[in-house]
Protein backbone atom coordinates (compact mmCIF):
# COMPACT_ATOMS: atom_id res chain seq x y z
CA UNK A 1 0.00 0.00 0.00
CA UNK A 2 1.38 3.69 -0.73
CA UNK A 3 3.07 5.21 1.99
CA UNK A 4 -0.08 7.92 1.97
CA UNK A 5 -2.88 5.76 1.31
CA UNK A 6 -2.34 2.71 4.03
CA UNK A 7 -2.48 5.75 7.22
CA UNK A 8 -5.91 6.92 5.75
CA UNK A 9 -7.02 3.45 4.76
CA UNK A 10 -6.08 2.45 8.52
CA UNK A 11 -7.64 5.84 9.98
CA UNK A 12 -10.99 5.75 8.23
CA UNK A 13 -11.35 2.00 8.68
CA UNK A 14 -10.67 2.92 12.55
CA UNK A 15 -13.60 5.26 12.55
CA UNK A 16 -15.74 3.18 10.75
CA UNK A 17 -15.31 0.49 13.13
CA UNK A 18 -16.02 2.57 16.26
CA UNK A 19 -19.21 3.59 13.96
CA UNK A 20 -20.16 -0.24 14.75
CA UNK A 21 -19.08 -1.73 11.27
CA UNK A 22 -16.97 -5.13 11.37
CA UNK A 23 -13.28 -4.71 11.09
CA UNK A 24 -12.57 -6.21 7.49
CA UNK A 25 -15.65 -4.52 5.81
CA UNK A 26 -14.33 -0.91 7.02
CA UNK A 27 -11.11 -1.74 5.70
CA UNK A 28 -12.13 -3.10 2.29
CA UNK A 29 -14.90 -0.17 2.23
CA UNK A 30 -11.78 2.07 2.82
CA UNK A 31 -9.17 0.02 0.49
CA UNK A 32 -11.77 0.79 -1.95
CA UNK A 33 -12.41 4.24 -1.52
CA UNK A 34 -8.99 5.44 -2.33
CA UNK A 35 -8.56 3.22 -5.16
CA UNK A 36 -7.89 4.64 -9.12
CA UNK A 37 -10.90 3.48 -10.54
CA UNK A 38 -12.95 2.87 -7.19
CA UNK A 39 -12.40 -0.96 -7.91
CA UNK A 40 -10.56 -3.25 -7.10
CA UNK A 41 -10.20 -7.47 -7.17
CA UNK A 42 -10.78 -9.85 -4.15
CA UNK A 43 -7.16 -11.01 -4.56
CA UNK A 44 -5.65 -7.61 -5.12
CA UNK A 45 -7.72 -6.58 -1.76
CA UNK A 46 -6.35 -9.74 -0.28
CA UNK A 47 -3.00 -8.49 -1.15
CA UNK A 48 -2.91 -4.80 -0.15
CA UNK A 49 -4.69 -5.68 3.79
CA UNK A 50 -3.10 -8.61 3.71
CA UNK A 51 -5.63 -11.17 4.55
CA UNK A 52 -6.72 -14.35 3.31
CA UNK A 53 -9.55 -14.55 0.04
CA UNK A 54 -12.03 -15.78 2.86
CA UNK A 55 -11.60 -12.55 4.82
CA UNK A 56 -12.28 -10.51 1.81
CA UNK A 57 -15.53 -12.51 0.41
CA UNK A 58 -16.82 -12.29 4.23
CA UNK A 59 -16.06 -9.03 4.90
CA UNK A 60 -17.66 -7.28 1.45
CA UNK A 61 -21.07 -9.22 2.07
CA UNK A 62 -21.79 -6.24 4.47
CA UNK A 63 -20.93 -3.57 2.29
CA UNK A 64 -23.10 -5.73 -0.86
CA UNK A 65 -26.30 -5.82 1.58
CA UNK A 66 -25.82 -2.12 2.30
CA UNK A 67 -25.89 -1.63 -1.27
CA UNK A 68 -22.14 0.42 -0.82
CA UNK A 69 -20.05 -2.26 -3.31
CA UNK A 70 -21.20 -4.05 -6.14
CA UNK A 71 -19.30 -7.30 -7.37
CA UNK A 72 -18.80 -8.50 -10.34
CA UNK A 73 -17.29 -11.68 -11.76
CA UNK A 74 -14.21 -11.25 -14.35
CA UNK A 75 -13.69 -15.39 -14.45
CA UNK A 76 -14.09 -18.02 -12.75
CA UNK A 77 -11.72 -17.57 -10.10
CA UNK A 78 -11.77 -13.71 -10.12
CA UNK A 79 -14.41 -11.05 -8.24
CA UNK A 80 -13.88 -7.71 -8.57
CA UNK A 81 -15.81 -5.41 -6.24
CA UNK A 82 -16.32 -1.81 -6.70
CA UNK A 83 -17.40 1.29 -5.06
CA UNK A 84 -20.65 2.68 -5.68
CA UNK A 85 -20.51 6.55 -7.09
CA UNK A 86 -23.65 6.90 -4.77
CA UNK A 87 -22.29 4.79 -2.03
CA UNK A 88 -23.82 6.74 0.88
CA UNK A 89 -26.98 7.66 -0.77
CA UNK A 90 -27.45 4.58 -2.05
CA UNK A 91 -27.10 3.35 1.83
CA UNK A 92 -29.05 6.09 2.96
CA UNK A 93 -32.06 5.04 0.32
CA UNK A 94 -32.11 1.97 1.41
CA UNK A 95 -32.62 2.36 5.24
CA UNK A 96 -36.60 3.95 4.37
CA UNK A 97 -37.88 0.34 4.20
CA UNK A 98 -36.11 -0.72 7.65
CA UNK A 99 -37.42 2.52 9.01
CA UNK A 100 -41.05 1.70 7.80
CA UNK A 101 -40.81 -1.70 9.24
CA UNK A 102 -39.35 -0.19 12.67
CA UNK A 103 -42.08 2.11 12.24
CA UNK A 104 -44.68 -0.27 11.96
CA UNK A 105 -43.84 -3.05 14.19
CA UNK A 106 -43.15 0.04 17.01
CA UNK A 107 -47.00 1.38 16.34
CA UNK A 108 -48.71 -2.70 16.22
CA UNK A 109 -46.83 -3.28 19.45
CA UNK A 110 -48.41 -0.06 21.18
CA UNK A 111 -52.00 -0.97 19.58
CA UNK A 112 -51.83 -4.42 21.49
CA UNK A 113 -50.87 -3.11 24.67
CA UNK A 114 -52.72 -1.88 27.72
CA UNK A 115 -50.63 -0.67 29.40
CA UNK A 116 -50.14 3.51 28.85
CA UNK A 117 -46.73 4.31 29.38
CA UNK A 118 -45.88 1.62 27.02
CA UNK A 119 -47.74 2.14 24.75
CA UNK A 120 -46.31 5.87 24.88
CA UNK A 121 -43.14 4.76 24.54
CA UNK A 122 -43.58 2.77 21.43
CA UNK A 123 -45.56 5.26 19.53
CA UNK A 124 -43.03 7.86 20.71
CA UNK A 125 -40.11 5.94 18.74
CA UNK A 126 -42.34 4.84 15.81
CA UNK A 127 -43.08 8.53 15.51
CA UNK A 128 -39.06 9.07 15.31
CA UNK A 129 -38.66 6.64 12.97
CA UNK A 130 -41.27 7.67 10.68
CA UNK A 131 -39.76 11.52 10.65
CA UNK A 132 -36.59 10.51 10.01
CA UNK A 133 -37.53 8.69 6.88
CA UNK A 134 -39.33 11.58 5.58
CA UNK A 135 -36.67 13.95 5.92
CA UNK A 136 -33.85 11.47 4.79
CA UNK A 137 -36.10 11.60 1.66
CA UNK A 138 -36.09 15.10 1.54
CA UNK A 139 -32.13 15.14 1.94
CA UNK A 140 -31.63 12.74 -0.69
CA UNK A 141 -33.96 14.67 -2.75
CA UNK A 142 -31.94 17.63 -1.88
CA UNK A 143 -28.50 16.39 -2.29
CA UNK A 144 -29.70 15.05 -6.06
CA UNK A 145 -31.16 18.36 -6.92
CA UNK A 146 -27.80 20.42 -5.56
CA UNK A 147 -25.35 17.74 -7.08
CA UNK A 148 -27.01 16.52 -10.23
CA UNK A 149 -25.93 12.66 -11.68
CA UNK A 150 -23.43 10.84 -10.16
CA UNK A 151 -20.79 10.04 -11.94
CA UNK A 152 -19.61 6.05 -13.01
């Protein structure tokens, strides 16, 4: 790794790790981030944090279900993954339908029970849930509008 890139690789996977994200993914999700092209191969990551092949397929299935990497196969023996240009947004997008279902379960849970306080309580957070999907909505709506296309 380049005597520049490896400190911020190492820094920013830190921080993404006291953010509550698995070791390996933040350092792939990092690796990957200060790549040229914003891609690189599973053996190439393997390589440059030097772990095992294992390490790397386990670790990028986070950063796949968050929708932040895509992979693609180049063979048979060779994945490359690949930054998103809309990594965050794309992760940000994709949190409305957990927040609906947090939403939902929260208000069903206070309509079954008696008991006030909570109920309260539970209609309280389903009521934060559902505003913060809204105005993530509005953000990403925002950020589009002020930013225009990403670029691939």
């Amino acid at each position: 790794m380049d005597n520049a890139v490896e400190p911020f690789v190492e820094r920013f996977a830190d921080v993404l790790t006291r953010a509550g994200w698995p070791r390996m993914s933040a350092r792939i999700f990092a690796a990957l981030m200060v790549a040229r092209q914003g891609s690189l191969s599973a053996a190439d990551l393997a390589e440059l944090l030097e772990v095992g092949a294992s390490a790397i397929s386990n670790g990028a299935k986070m950063l796949r279900a968050l929708d932040l990497v895509e992979a693609r196969r180049q063979s048979d023996r060779q994945v490359v993954y690949r930054v998103r240009p809309d990594a965050w947004m794309a992760a940000v997008v994709s949190q409305e339908d957990h927040l609906r279902i947090l939403e939902d379960v929260l208000n069903e849970g206070a309509s079954n029970l008696e008991d006030g306080a909570i109920a309260y309580r539970l209609r309280e957070t389903a009521s934060f849930f559902g505003f913060l999907r809204v105005e993530l909505a509005k953000l990403v709506r925002s950020w589009r509008d002020s930013h225009g296309p990403s670029a691939d």
